[in-house]
Protein backbone atom coordinates (compact mmCIF):
# COMPACT_ATOMS: atom_id res chain seq x y z
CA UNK A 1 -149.96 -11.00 -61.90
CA UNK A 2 -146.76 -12.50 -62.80
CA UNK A 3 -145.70 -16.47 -62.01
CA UNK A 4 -143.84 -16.45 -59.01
CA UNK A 5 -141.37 -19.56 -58.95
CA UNK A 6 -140.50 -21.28 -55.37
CA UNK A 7 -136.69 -21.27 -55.85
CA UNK A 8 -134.13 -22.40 -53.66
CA UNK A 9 -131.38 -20.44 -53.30
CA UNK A 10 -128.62 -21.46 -55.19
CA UNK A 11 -125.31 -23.13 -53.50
CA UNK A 12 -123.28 -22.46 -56.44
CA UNK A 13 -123.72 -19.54 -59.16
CA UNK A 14 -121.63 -19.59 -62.70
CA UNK A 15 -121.64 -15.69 -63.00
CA UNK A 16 -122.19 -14.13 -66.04
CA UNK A 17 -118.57 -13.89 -66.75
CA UNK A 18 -118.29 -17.68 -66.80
CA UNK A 19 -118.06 -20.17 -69.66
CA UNK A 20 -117.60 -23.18 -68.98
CA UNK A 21 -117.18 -26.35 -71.35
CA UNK A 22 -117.73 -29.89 -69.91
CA UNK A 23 -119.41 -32.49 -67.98
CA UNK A 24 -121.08 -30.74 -64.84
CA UNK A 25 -122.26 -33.01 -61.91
CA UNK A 26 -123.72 -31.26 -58.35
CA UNK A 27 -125.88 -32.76 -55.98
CA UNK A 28 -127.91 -29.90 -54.28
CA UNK A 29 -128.89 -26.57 -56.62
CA UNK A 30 -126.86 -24.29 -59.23
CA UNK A 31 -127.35 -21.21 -61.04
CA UNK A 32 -125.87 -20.84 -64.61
CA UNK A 33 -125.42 -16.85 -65.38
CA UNK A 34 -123.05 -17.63 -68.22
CA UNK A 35 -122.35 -19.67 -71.10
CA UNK A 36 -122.07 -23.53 -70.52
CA UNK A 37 -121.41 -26.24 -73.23
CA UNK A 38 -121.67 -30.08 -72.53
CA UNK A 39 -123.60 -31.76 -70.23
CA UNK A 40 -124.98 -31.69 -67.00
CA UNK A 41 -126.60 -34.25 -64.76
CA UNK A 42 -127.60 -33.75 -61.05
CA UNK A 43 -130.44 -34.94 -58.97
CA UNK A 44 -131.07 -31.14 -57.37
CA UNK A 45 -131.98 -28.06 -58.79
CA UNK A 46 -130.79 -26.07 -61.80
CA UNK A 47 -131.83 -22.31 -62.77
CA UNK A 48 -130.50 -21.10 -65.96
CA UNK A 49 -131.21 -17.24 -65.52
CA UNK A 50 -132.13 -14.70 -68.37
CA UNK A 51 -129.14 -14.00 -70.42
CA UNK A 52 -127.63 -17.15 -69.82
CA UNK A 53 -126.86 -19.46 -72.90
CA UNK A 54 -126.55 -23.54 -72.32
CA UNK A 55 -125.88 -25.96 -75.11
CA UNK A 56 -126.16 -28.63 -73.12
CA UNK A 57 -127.94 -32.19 -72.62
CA UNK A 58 -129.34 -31.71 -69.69
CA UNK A 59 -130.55 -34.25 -67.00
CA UNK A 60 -131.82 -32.79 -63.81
CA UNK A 61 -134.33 -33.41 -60.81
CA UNK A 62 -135.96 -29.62 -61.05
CA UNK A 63 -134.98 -27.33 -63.72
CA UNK A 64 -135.99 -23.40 -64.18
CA UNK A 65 -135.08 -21.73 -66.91
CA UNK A 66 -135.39 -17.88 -67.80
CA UNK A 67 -132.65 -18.16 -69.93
CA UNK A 68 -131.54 -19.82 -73.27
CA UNK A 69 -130.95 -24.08 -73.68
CA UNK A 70 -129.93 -25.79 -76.62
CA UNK A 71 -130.40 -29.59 -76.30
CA UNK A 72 -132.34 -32.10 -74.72
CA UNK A 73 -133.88 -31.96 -70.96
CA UNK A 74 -135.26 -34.52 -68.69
CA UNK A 75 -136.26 -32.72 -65.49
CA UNK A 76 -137.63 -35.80 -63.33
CA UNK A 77 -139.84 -33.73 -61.10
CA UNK A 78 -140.16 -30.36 -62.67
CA UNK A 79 -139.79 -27.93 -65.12
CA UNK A 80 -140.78 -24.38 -65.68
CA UNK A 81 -140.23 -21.96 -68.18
CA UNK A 82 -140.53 -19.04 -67.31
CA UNK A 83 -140.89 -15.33 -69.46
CA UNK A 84 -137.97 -14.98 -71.68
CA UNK A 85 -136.62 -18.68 -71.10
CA UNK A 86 -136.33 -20.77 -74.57
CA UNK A 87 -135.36 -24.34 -75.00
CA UNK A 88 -134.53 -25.91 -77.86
CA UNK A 89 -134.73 -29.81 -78.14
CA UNK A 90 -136.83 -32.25 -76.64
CA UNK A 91 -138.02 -32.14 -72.88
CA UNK A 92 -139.09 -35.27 -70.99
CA UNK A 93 -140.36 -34.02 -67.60
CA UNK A 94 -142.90 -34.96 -64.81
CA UNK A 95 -144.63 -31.83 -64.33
CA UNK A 96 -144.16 -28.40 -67.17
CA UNK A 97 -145.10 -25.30 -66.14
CA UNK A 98 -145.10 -22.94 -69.23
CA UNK A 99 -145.77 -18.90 -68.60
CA UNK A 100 -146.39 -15.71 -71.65
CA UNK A 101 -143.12 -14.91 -73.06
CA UNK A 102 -141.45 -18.37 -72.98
CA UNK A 103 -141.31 -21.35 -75.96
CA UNK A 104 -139.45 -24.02 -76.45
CA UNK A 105 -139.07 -26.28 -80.26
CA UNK A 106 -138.96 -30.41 -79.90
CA UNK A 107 -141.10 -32.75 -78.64
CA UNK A 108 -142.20 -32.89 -75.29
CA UNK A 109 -142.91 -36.61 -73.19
CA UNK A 110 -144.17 -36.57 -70.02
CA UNK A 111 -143.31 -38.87 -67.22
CA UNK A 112 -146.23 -41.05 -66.07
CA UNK A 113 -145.43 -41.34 -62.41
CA UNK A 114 -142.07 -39.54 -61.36
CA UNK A 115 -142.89 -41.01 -57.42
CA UNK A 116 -140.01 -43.04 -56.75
CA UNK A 117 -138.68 -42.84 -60.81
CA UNK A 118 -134.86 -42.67 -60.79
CA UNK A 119 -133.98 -41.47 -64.27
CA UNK A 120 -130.26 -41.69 -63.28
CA UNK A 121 -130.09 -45.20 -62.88
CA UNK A 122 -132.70 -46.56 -65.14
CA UNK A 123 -132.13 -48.12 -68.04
CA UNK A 124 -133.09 -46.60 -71.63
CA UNK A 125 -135.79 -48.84 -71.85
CA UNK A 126 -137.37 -49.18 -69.02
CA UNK A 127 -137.34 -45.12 -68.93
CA UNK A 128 -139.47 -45.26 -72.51
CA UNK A 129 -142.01 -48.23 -70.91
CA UNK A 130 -142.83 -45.07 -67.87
CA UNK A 131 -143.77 -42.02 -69.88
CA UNK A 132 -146.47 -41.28 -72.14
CA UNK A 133 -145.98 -39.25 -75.60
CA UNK A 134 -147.73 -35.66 -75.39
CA UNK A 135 -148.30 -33.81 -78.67
């Protein structure tokens, strides 16, 4: 049986006919279709569908990704990569859910305790003194 994700649905959609170069802040949930390069940084959701390509740092509070991202992720209280979905770079993340099909190259650190953890506002070091190395 396949992994079913709990999505929400997504207030804003870049379509597959988008690309988009930048600095991309939203609050609630988004769904990249197209081709985004820059960064991104939101305390919501972000789902990066199949066929999408992001080359992107990318700092979010949930992140699902069935598509392609190139760059570094923190996802402060999830991540899942899901069957066709590929990262490339490192990935700092509370909770990883990895299913068949999917892979990502870096390292991976996971966050000790992401209750009450604001990765937004906290310093570089005090963000290394929370998490624990993995692999």
């Amino acid at each position: 049986m396949p992994y079913k994700t709990e999505s929400p649905a997504a207030l804003t959609i870049l379509g597959e006919e988008t690309n988009f170069n930048g600095m991309l802040r939203f609050q609630d949930s988004l769904e990249i279709d197209g081709k985004f390069k820059g960064n991104i940084e939101s305390p919501g959701f972000l789902l990066v569908e199949a066929g999408a390509e992001v080359t992107a740092n990318v700092n979010v509070g949930t992140l699902v990704v069935r598509g392609l991202i190139r760059g570094d992720v923190i996802a402060g209280e999830r991540l899942e990569i899901l069957a066709g979905g590929e990262i490339i770079g490192n990935i700092k993340c509370a909770n990883l859910v990895m299913v068949g099909g999917s892979a990502y190259r870096g390292r991976c650190e996971m966050l000790a305790d992401s209750v009450g953890l604001d990765v937004f506002s906290m310093s570089q070091e005090t963000l290394k003194k929370t998490i624990s190395h993995v692999g």
